[in-house]
C-alpha atoms as a PDB file:
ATOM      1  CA  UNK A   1       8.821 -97.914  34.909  1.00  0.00           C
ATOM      2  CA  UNK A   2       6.948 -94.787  35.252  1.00  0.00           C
ATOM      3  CA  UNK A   3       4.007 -93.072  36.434  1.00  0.00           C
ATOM      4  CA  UNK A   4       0.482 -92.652  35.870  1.00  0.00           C
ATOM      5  CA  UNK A   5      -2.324 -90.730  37.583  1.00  0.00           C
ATOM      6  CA  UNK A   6      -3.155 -92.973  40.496  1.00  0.00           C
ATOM      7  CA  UNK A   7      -1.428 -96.606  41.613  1.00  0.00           C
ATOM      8  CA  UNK A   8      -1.605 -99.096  39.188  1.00  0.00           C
ATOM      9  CA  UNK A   9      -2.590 -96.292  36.311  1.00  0.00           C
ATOM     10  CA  UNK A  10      -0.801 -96.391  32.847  1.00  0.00           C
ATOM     11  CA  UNK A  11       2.165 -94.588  32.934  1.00  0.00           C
ATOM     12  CA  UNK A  12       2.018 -91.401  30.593  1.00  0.00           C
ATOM     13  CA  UNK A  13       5.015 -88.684  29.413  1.00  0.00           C
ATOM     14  CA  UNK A  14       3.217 -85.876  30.681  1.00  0.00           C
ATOM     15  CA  UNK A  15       2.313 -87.254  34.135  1.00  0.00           C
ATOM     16  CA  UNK A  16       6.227 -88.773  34.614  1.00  0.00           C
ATOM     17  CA  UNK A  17       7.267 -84.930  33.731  1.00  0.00           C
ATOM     18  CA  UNK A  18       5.555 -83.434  36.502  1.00  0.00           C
ATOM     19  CA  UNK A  19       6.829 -86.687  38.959  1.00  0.00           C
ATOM     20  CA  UNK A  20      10.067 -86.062  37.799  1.00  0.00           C
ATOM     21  CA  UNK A  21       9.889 -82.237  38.140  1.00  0.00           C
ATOM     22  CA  UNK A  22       8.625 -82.201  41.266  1.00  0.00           C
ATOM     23  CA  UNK A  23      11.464 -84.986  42.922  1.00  0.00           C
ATOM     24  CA  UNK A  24      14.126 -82.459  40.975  1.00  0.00           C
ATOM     25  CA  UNK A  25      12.628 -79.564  42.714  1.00  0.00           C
ATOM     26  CA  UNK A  26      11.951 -80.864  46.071  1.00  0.00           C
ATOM     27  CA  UNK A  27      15.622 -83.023  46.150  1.00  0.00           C
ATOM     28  CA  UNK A  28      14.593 -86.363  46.333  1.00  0.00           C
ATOM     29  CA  UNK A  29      15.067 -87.222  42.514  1.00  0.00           C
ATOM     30  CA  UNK A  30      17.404 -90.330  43.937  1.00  0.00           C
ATOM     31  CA  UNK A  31      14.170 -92.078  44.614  1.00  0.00           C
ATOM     32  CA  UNK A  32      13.673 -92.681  40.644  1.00  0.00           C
ATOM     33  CA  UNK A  33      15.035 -95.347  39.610  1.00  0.00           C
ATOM     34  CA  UNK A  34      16.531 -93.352  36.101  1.00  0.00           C
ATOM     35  CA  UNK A  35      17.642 -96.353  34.174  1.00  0.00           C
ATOM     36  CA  UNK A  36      13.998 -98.154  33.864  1.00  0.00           C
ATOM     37  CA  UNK A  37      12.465 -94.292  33.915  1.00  0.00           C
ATOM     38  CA  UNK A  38      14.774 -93.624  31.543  1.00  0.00           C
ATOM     39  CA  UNK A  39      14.183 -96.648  29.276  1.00  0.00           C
ATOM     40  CA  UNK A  40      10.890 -95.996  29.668  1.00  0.00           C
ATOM     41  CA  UNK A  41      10.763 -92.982  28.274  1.00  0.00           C
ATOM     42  CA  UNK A  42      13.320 -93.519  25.191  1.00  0.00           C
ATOM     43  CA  UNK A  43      10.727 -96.171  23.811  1.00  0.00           C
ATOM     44  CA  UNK A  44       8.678 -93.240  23.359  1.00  0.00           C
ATOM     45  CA  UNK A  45      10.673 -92.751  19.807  1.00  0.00           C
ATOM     46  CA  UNK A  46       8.567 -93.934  16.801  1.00  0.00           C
ATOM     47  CA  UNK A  47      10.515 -94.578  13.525  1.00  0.00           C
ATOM     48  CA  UNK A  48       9.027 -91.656  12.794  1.00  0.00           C
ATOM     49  CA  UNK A  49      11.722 -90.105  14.804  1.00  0.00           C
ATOM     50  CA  UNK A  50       8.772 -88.382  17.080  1.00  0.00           C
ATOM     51  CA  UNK A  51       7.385 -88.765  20.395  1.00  0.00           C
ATOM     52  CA  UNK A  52       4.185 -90.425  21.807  1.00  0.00           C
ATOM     53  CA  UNK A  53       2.838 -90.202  25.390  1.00  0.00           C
ATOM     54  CA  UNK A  54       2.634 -93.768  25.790  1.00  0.00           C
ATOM     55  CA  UNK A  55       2.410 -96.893  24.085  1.00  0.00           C
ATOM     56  CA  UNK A  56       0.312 -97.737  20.771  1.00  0.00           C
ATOM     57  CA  UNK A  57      -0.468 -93.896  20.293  1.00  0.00           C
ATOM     58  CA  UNK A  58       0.625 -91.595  17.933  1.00  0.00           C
ATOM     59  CA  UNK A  59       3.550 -89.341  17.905  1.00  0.00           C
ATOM     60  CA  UNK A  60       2.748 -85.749  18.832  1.00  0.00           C
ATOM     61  CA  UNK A  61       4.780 -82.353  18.832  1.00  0.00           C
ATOM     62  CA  UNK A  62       4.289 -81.570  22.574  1.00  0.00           C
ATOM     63  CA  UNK A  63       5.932 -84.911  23.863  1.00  0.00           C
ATOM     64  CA  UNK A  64       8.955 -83.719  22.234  1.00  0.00           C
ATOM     65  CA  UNK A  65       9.131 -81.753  25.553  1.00  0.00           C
ATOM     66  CA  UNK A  66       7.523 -83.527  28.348  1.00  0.00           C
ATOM     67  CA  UNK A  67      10.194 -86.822  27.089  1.00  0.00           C
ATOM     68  CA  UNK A  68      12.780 -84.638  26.230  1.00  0.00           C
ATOM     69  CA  UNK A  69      12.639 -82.996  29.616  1.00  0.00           C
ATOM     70  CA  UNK A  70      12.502 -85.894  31.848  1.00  0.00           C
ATOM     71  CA  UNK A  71      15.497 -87.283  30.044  1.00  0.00           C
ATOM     72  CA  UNK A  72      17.236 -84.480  30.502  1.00  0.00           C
ATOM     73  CA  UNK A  73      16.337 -84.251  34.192  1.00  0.00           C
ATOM     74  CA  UNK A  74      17.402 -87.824  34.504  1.00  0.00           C
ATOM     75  CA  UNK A  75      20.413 -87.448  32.391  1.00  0.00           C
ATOM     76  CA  UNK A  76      19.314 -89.843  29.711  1.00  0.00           C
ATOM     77  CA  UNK A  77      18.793 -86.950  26.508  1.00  0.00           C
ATOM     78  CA  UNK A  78      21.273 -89.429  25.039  1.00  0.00           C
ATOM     79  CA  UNK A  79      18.840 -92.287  24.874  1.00  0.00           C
ATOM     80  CA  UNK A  80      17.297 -91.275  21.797  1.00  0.00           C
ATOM     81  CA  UNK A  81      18.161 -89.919  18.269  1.00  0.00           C
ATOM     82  CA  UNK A  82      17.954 -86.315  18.558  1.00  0.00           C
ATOM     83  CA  UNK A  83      18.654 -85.977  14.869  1.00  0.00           C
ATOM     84  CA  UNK A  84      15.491 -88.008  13.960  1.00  0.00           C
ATOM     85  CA  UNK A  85      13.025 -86.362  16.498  1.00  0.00           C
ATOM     86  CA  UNK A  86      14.377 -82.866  15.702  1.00  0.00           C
ATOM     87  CA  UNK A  87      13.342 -83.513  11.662  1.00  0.00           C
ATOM     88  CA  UNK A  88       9.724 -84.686  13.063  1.00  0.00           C
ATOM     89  CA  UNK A  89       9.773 -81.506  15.003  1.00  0.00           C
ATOM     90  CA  UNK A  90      10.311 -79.528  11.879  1.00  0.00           C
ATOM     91  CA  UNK A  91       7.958 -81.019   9.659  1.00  0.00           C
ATOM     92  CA  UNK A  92       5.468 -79.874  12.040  1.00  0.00           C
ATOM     93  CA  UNK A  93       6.158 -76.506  11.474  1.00  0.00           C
ATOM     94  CA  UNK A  94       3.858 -74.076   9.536  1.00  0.00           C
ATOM     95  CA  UNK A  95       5.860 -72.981   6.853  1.00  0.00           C
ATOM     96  CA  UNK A  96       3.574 -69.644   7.110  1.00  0.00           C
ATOM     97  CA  UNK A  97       2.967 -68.945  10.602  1.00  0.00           C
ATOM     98  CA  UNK A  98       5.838 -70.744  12.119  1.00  0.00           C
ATOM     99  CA  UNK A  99       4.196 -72.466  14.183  1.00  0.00           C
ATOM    100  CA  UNK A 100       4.113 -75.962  15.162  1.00  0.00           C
ATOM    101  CA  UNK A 101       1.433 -78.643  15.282  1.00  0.00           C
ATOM    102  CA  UNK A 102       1.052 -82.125  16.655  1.00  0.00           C
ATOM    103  CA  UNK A 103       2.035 -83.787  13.729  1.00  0.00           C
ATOM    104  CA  UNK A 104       2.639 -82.904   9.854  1.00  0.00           C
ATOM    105  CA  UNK A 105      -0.062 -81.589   8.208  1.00  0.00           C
ATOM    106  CA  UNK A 106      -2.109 -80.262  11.222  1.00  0.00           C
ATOM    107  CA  UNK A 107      -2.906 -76.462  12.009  1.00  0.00           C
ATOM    108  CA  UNK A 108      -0.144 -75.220  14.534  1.00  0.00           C
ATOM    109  CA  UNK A 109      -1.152 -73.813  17.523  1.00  0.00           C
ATOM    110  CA  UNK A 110       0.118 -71.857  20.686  1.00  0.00           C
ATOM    111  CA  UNK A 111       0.365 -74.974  22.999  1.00  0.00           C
ATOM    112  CA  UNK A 112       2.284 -77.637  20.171  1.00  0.00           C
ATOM    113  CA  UNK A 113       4.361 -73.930  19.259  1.00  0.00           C
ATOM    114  CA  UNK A 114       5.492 -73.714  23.116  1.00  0.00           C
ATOM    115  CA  UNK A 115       6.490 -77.221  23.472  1.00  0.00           C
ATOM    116  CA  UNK A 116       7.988 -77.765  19.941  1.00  0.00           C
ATOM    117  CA  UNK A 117      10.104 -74.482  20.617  1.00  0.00           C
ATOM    118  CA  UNK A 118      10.915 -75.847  24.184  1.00  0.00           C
ATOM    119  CA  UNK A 119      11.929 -79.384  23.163  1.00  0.00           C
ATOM    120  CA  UNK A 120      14.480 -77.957  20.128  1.00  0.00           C
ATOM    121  CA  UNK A 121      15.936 -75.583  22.853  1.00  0.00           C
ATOM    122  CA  UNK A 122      17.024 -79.223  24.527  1.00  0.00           C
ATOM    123  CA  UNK A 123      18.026 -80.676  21.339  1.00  0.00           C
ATOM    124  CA  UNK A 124      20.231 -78.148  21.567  1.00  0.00           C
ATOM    125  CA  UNK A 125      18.828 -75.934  18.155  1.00  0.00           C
ATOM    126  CA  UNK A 126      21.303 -72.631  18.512  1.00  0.00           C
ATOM    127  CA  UNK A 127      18.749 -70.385  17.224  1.00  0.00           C
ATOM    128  CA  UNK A 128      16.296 -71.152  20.095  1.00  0.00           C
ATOM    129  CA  UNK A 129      17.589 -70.473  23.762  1.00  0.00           C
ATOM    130  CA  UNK A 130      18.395 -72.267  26.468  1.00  0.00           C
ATOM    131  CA  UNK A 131      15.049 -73.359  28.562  1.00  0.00           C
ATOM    132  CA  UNK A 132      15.569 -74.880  32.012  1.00  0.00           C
ATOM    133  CA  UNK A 133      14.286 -78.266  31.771  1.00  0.00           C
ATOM    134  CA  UNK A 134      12.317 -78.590  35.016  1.00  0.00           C
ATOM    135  CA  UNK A 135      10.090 -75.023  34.505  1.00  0.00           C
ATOM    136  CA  UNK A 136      10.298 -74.872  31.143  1.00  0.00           C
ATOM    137  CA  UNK A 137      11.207 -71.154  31.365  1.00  0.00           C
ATOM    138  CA  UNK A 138      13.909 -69.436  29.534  1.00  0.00           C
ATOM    139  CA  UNK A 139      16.635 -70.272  31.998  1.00  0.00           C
ATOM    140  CA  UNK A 140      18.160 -66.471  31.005  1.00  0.00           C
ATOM    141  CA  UNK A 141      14.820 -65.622  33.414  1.00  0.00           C
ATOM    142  CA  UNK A 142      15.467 -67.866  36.261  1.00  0.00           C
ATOM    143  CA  UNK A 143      19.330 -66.524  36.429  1.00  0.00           C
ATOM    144  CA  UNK A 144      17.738 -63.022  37.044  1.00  0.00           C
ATOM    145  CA  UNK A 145      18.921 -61.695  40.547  1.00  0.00           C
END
C-alpha cells in the first residue's frame, strides 16, 4: 500500500511523505488510495507507542513526522494513538539541551529536534505551533501575504 524508491521497491515512511506531498501539492491526491495508504502507515506504531519507517525496524523520532504527516494529509491522524507516540516522543528528549533523538537514550540532534518538534505540532502539543503538514513550515509563515 505505499511507495518505495522505484516499482516493486519496499515501501518506506519517508519516501510515501514526499508521494503524498507532492499529489497534495500538485491536486491529484485522489489517485491514493488513503484507506490501504493509510493502513499502511498506522502499522508503523510499535507498542512502544513510536514510529518506524517500515517493517521489522526500529522506532525512530523523525518518523513521528514523515507518518504523522501523511496521515494527516490523508486524513487518517486518527489511526493511531497519539497519546502513546507523543510519550515516545518525549522520552527522546534531552532533558539538558532539549533536544530530541531517535530513540531514548541517544544524543539529540538538529534533524530528530526538527522532526520531533514538527510531529508534536500535529499531535496537537499547544506549546509548539501549528506546522503545515505538507512543507513542514510553520503554517503562521505560509499565511504571510
Amino acid at each position: 500500500g505505499g511507495f518505495g524508491s522505484r516499482p516493486g521497491a519496499e515501501s518506506h515512511a519517508g519516501l510515501i511523505y514526499t508521494c503524498v506531498g507532492t499529489l497534495a501539492i500538485t491536486g491529484h491526491l485522489h489517485y491514493v488510495d488513503s484507506d490501504l495508504l493509510g493502513w499502511w502507515l498506522a502499522e508503523r506504531q510499535l507498542d512502544s507507542g513510536g514510529l518506524n519507517g517500515r517493517p521489522e525496524k526500529l522506532p525512530d523520532v523523525c518518523y513521528s513526522w514523515w507518518v504523522l504527516a501523511s496521515l494527516k494529509i490523508l486524513n487518517r491522524l486518527h489511526w493511531i494513538d497519539k497519546e502513546k507516540l507523543k510519550k515516545f516522543m518525549l522520552a527522546c528528549q534531552d532533558s539538558e539541551t532539549g533536544g530530541f533523538a531517535d530513540r531514548p537514550g541517544d544524543l539529540p540532534d538538529p534533524f530528530h529536534t526538527l522532526f520531533g518538534i514538527a510531529g508534536l505540532s500535529l499531535l496537537g502539543e499547544e506549546t509548539v505551533g501549528t506546522v503545515n503538514p505538507v512543507f513542514c513550515m510553520p503554517q503562521e509563515v505560509l499565511d504571510r501575504d
